[in-house]
N, C-alpha and C. Protein backbone atom coordinates (compact mmCIF):
# COMPACT_ATOMS: atom_id res chain seq x y z
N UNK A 1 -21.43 2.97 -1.91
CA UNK A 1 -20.30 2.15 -1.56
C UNK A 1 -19.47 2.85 -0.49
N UNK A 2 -18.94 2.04 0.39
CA UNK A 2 -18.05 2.65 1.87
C UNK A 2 -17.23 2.85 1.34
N UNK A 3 -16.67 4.27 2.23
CA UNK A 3 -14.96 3.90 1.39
C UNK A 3 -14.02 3.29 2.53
N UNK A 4 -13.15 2.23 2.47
CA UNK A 4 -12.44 1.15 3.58
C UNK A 4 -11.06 2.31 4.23
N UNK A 5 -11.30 2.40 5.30
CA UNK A 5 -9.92 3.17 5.65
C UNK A 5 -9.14 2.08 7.13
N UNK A 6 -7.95 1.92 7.08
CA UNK A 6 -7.49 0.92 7.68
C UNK A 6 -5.70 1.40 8.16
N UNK A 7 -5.83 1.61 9.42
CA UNK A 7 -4.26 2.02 9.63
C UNK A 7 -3.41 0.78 10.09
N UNK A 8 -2.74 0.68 9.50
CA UNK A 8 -1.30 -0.50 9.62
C UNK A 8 -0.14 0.22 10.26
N UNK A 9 0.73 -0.72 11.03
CA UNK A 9 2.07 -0.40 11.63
C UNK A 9 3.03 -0.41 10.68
N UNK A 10 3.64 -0.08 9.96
CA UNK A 10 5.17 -0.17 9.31
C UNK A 10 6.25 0.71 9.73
N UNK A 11 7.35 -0.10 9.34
CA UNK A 11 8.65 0.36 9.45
C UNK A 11 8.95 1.28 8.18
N UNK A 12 9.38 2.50 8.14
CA UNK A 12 9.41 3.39 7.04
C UNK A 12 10.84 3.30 6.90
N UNK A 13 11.95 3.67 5.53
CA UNK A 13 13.17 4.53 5.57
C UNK A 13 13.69 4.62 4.44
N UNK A 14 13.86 6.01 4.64
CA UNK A 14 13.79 6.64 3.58
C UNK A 14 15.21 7.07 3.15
N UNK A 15 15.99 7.55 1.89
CA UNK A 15 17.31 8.11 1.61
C UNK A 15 17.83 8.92 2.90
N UNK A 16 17.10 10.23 3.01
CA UNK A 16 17.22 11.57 3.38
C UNK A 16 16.72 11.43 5.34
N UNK A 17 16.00 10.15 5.53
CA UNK A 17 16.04 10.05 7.27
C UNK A 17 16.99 9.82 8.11
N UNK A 18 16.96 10.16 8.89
CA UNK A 18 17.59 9.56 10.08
C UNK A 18 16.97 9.24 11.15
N UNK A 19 15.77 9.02 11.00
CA UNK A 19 14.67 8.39 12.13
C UNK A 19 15.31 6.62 11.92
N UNK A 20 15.17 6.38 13.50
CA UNK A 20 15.36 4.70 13.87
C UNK A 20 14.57 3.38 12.91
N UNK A 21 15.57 2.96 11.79
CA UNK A 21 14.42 2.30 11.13
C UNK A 21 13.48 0.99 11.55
N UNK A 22 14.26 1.05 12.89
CA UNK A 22 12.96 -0.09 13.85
C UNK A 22 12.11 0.33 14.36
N UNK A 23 11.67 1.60 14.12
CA UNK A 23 10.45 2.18 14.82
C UNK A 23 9.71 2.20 13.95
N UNK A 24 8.39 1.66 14.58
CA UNK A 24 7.23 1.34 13.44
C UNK A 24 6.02 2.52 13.74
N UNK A 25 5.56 3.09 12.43
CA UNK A 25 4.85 3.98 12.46
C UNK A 25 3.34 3.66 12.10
N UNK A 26 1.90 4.29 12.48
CA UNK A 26 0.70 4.46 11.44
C UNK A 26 0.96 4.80 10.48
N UNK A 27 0.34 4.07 9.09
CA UNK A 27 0.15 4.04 8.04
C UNK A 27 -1.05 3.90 7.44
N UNK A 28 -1.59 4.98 6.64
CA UNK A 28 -2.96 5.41 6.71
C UNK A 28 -3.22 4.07 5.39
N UNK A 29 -4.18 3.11 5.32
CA UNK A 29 -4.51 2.46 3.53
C UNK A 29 -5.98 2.68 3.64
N UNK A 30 -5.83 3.26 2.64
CA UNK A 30 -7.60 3.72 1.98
C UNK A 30 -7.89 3.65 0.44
N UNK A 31 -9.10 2.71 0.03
CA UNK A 31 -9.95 2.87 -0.81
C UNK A 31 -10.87 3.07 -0.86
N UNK A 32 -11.14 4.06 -1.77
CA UNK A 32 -12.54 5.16 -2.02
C UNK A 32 -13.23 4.79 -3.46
N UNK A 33 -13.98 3.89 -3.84
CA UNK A 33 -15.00 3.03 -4.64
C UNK A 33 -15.44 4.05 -5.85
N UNK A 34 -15.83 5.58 -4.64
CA UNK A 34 -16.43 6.48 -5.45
C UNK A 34 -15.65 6.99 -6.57
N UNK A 35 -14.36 7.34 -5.63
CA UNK A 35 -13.36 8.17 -6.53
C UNK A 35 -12.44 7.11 -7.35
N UNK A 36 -12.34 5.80 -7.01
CA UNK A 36 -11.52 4.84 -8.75
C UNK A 36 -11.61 3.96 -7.78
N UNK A 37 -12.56 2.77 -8.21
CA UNK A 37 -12.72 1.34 -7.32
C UNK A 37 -11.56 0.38 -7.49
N UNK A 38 -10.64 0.59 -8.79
CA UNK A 38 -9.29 0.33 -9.49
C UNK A 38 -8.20 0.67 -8.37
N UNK A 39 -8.23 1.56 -7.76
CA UNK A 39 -6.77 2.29 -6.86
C UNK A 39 -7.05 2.09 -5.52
N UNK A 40 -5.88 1.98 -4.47
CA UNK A 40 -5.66 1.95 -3.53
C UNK A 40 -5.04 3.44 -2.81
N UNK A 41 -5.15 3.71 -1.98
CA UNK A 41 -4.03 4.83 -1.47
C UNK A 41 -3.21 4.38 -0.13
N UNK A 42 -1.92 5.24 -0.27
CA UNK A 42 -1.28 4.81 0.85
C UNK A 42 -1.06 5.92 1.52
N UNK A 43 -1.04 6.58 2.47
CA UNK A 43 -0.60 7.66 3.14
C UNK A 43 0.19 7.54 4.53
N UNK A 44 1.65 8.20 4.35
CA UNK A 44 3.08 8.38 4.80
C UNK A 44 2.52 9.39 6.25
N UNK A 45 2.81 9.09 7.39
CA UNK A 45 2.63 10.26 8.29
C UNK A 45 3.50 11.46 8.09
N UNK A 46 4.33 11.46 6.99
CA UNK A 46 4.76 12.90 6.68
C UNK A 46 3.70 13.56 6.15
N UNK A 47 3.00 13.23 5.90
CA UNK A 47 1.99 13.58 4.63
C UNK A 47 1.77 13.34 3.01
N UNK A 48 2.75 12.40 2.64
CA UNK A 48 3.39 11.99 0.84
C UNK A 48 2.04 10.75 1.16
N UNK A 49 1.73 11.15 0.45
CA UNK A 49 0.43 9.69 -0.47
C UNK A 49 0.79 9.56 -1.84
N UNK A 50 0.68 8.25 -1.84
CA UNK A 50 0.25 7.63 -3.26
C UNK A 50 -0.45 6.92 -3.70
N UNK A 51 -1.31 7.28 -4.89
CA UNK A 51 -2.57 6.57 -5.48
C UNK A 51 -2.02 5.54 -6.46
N UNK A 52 -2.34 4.14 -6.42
CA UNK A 52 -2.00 3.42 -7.18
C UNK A 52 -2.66 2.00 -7.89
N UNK A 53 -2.45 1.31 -8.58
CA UNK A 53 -3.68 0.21 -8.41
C UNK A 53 -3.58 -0.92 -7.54
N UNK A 54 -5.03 -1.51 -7.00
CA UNK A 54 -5.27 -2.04 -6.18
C UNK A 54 -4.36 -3.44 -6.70
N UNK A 55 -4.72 -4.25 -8.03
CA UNK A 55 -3.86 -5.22 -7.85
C UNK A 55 -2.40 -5.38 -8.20
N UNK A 56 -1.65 -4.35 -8.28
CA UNK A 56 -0.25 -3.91 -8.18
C UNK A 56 0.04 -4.54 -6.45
N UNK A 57 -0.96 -3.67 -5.51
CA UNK A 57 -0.58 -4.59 -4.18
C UNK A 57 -0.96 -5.73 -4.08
N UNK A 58 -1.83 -6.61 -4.44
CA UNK A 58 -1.96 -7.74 -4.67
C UNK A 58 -1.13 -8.61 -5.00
N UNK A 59 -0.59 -8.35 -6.58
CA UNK A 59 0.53 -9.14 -6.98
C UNK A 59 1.82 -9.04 -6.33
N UNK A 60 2.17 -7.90 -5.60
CA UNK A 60 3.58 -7.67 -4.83
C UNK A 60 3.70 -8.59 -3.66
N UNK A 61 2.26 -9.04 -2.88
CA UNK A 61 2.41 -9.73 -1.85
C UNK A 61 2.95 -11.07 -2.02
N UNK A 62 2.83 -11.71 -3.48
CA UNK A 62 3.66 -12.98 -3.94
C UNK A 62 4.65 -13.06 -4.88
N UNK A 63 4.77 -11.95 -5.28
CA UNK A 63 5.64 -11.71 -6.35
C UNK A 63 6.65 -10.55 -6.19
N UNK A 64 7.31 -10.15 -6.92
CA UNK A 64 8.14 -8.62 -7.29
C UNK A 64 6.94 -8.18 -8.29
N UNK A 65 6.52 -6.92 -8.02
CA UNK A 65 5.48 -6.59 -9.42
C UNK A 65 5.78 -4.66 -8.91
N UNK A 66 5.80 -4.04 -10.05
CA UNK A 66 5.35 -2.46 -10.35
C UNK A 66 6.89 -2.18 -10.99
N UNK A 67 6.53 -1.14 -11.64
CA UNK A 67 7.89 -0.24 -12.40
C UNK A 67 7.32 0.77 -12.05
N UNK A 68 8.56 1.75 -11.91
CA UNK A 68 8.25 3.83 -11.90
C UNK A 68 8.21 3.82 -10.55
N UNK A 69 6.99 4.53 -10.48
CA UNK A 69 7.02 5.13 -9.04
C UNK A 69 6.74 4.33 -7.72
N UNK A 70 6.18 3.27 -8.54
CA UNK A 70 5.72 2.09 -7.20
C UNK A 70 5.90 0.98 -7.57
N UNK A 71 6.73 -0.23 -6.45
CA UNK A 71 6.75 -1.01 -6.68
C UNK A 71 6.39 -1.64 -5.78
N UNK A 72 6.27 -3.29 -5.22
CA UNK A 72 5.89 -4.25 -4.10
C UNK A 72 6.85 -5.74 -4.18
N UNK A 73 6.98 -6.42 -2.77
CA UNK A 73 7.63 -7.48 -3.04
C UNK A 73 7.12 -7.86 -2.07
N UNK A 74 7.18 -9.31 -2.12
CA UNK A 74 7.25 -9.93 -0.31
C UNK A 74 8.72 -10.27 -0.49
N UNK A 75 8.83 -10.01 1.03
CA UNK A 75 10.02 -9.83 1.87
C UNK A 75 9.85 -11.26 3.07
N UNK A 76 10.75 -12.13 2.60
CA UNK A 76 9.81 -13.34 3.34
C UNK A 76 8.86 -13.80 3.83
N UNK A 77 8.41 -14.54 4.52
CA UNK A 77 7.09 -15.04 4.88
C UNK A 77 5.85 -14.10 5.49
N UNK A 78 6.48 -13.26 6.14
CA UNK A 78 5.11 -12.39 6.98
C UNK A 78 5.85 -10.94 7.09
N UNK A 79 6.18 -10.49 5.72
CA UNK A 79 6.66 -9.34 5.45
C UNK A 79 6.54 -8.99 3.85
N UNK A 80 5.70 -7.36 3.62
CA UNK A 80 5.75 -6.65 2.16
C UNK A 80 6.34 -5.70 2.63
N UNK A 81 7.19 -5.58 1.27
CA UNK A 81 7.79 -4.10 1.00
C UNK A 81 6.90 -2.86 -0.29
N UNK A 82 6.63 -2.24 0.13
CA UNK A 82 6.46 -0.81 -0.96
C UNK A 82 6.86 0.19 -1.24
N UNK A 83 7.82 0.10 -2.13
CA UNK A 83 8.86 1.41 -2.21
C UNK A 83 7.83 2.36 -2.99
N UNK A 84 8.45 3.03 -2.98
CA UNK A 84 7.47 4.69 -3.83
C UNK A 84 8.90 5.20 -3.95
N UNK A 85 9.22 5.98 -4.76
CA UNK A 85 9.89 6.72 -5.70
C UNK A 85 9.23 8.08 -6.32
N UNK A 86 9.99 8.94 -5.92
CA UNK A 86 9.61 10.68 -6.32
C UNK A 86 10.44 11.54 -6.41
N UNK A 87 10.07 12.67 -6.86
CA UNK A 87 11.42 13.78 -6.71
C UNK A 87 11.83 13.72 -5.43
N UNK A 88 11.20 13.48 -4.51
CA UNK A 88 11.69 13.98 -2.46
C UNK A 88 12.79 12.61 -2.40
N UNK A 89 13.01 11.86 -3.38
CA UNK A 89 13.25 10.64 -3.16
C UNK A 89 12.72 9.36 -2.98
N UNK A 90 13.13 8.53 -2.65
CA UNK A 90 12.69 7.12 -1.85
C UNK A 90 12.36 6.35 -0.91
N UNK A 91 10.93 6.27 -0.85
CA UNK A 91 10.67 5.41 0.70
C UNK A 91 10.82 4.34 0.56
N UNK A 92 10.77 3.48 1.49
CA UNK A 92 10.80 2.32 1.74
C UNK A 92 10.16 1.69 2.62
N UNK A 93 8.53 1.24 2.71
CA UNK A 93 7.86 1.00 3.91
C UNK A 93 7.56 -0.37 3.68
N UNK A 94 8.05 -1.23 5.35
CA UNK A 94 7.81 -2.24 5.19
C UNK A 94 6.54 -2.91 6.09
N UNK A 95 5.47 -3.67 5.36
CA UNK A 95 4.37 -4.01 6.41
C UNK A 95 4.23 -5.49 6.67
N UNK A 96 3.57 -5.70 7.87
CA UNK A 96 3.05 -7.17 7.85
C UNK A 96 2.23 -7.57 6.58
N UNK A 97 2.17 -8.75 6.28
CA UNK A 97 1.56 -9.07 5.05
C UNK A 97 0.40 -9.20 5.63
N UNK A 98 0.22 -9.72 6.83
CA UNK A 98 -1.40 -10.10 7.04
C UNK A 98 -1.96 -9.15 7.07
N UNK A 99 -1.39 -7.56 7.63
CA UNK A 99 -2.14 -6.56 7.65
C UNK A 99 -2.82 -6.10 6.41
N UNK A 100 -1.88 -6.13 5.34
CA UNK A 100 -2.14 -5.57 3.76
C UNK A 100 -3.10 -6.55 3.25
N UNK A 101 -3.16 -7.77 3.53
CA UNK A 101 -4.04 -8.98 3.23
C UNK A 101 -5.61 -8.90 3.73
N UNK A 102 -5.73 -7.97 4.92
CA UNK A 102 -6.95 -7.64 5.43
C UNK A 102 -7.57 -6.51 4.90
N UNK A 103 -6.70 -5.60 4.62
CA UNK A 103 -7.42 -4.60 4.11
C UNK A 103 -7.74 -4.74 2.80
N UNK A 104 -6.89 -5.51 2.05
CA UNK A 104 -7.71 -5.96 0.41
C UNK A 104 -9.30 -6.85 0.68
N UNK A 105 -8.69 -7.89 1.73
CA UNK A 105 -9.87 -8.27 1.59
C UNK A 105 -11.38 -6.96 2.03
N UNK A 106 -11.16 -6.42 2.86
CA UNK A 106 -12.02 -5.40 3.08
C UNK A 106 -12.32 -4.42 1.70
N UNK A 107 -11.23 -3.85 0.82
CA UNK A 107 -11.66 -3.60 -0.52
C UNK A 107 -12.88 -4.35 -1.29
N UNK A 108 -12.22 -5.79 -1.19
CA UNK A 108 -12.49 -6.82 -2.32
C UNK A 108 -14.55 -6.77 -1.89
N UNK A 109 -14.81 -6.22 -0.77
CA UNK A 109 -16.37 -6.67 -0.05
C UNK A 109 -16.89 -5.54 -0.32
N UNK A 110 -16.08 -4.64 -0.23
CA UNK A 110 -16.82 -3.28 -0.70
C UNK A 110 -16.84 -3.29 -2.46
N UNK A 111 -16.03 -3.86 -3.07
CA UNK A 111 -16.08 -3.70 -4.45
C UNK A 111 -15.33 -4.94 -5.12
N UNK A 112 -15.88 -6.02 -5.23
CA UNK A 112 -15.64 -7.12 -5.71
C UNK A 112 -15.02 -7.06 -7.21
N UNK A 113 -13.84 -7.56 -7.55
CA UNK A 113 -13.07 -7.62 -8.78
C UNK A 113 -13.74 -7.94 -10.14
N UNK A 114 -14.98 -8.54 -10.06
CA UNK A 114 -15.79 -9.03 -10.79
C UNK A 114 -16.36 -7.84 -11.18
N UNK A 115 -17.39 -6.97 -10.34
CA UNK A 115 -17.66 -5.32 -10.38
C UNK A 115 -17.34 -4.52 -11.12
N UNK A 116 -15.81 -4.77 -10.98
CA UNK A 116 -15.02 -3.73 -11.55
C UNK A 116 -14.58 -3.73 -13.01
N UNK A 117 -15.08 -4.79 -13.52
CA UNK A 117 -14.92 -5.36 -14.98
C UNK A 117 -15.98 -4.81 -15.65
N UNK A 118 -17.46 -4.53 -14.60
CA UNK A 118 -18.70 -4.10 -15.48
C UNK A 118 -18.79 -2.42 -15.83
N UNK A 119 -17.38 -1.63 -14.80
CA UNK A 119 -17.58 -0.41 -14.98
C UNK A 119 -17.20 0.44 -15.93
């Protein structure tokens, strides 16, 4: 199984920045089949990743969904939010939905939801 790696533009901001929060950054999204066909990862160009489950981002794109360290919302029509929460504090990265919408679907071909029920 491939593992899907896919960089998206978002707007990051965080407690502790003072970077321009209209400047949109790479944002690394990768799932790795081998290592939990269940989780997604997100990786921050600071270097902060977080491993989390794949349909946690799913449900955030239509809903409010996650408690703790991660949560998701849509943010009107052609906008998600994913906060992450940690000791460093709080991000706040916001992406196009279509972008996050492509890369699931690219998950979903490498490892179909159905799959993942037999493992």
């Amino acid at each position: 199984m491939a593992v899907v790696e896919q960089y998206a533009r978002a707007r990051i901001v965080t407690e502790d920045d003072q970077r321009d929060e209209h400047c949109s950054v790479p944002v690394l999204l990768r799932h790795d089949p081998e290592d939990d066909p269940r989780s997604v990862r997100i990786a921050l160009p600071d270097s902060r990743e977080w491993t989390f489950p794949r349909s946690l981002l799913e449900q955030g794109l239509w809903a409010p969904a996650g408690t703790g360290e991660v949560r998701v919302w849509p943010c009107g029509r052609v906008q998600t939010v994913v906060e992450f929460h940690s000791a460093r504090g709080v991000a706040v990265v916001q992406f196009e939905t279509k972008s996050l919408l492509r890369f699931l679907r690219r998950t979903y071909t490498a490892v179909p939801a159905t799959e993942m029920v037999h493992r």
